[in-house]
Protein backbone atom coordinates (compact mmCIF):
# COMPACT_ATOMS: atom_id res chain seq x y z
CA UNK A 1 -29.99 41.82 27.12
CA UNK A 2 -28.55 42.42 23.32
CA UNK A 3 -25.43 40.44 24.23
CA UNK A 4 -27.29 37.51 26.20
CA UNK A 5 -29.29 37.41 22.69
CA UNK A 6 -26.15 37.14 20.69
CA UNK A 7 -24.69 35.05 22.84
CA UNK A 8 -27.52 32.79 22.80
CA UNK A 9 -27.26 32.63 19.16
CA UNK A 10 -23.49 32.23 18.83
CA UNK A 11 -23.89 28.85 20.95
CA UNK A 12 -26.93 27.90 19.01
CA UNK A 13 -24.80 28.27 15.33
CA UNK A 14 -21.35 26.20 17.55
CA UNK A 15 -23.89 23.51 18.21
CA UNK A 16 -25.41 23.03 15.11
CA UNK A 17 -21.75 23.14 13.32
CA UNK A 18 -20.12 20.59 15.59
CA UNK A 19 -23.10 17.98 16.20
CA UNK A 20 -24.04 17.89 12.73
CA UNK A 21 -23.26 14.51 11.07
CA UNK A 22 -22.33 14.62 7.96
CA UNK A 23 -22.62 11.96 4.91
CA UNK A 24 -19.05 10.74 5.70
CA UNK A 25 -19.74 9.93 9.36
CA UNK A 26 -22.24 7.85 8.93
CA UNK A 27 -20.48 5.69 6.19
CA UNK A 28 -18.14 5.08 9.16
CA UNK A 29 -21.05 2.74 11.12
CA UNK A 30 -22.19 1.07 7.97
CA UNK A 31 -20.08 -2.20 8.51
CA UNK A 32 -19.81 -3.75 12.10
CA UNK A 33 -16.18 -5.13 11.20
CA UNK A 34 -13.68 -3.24 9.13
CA UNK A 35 -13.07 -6.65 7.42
CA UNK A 36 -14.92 -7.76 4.28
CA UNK A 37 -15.63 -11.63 3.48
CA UNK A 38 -13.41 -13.12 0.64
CA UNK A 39 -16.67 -12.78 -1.99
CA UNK A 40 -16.41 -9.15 -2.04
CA UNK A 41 -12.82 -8.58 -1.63
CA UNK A 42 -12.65 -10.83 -4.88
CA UNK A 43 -15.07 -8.93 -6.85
CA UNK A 44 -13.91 -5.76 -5.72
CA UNK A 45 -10.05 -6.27 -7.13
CA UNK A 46 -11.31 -8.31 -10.28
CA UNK A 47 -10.39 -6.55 -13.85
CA UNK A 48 -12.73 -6.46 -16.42
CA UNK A 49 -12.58 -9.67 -18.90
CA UNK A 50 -10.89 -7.61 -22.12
CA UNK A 51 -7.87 -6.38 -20.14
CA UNK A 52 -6.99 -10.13 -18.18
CA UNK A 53 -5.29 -11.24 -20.54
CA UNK A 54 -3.36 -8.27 -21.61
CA UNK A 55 -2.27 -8.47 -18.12
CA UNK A 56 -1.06 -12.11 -17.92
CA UNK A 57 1.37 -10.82 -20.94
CA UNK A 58 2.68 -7.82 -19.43
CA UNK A 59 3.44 -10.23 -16.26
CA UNK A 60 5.35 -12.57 -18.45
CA UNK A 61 7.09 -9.71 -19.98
CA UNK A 62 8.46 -8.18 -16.73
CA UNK A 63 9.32 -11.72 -15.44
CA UNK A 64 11.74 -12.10 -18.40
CA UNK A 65 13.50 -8.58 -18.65
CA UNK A 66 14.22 -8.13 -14.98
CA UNK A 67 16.54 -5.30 -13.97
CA UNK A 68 20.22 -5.71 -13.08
CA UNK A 69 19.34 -4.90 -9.19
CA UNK A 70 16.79 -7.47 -9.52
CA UNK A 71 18.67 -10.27 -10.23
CA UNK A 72 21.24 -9.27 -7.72
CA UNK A 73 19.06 -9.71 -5.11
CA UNK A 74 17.82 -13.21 -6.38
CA UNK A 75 20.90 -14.06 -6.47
CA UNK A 76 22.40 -13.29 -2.76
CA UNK A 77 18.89 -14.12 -1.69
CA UNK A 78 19.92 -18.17 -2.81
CA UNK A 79 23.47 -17.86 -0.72
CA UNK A 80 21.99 -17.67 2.98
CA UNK A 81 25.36 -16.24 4.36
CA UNK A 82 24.83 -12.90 1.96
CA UNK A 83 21.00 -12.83 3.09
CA UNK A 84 21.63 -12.38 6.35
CA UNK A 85 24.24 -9.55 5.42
CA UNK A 86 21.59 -8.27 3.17
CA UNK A 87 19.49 -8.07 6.41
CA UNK A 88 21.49 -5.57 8.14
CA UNK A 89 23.48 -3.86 5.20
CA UNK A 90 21.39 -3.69 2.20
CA UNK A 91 21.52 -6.11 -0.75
CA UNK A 92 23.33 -3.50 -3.20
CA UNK A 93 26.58 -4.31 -0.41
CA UNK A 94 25.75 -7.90 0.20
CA UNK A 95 25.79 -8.40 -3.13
CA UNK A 96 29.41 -6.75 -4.05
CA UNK A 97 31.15 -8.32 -0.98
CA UNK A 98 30.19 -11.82 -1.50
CA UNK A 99 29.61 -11.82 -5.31
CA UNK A 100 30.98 -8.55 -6.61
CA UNK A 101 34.48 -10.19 -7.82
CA UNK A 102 32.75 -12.30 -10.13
CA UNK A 103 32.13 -9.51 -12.83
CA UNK A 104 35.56 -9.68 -13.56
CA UNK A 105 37.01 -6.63 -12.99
């Protein structure tokens, strides 16, 4: 009888833990469609007003100092024969066999 009791209980305590639903499963059923309308995707990765423009002038900044790799790869990307080499071998190889005699070595 004592180990039908415990028993009992032990199932009662496995229920409880597994069909509880916590405050993250429910979030879960909030939206019908894991997609959001353009409204509040556009308010959601909008920066506040004082730091815009700080950021339009650290995007100039990187667009003028652009590192060595960088150009590289703008540079085979405008020859369509090292592209397509660039596709299979990487544009660090691309690069040196079609353009790599040019640094005059």
């Amino acid at each position: 009888m004592r180990s039908l009791i415990i028993l009992a209980l032990l199932a009662v305590l496995m229920m409880a833990a597994f069909c509880y639903e916590s405050h993250e499963s429910i979030e879960s059923h909030e939206f019908t469609s894991p997609f959001i309308n353009r409204r509040h995707a556009n308010i959601f990765m909008r920066t506040p007003p004082e730091n815009r423009r700080n950021q339009v002038v650290q995007e100039r900044i990187r667009e003028r100092n652009k590192t060595p790799q960088e150009q590289q790869r703008e540079i085979c990307e405008d020859y369509n024969p090292c592209e397509r080499y660039a596709m299979r071998y990487g544009y660090a190889s691309a690069y040196r066999r079609f353009f790599g005699h040019r640094r005059g070595k």
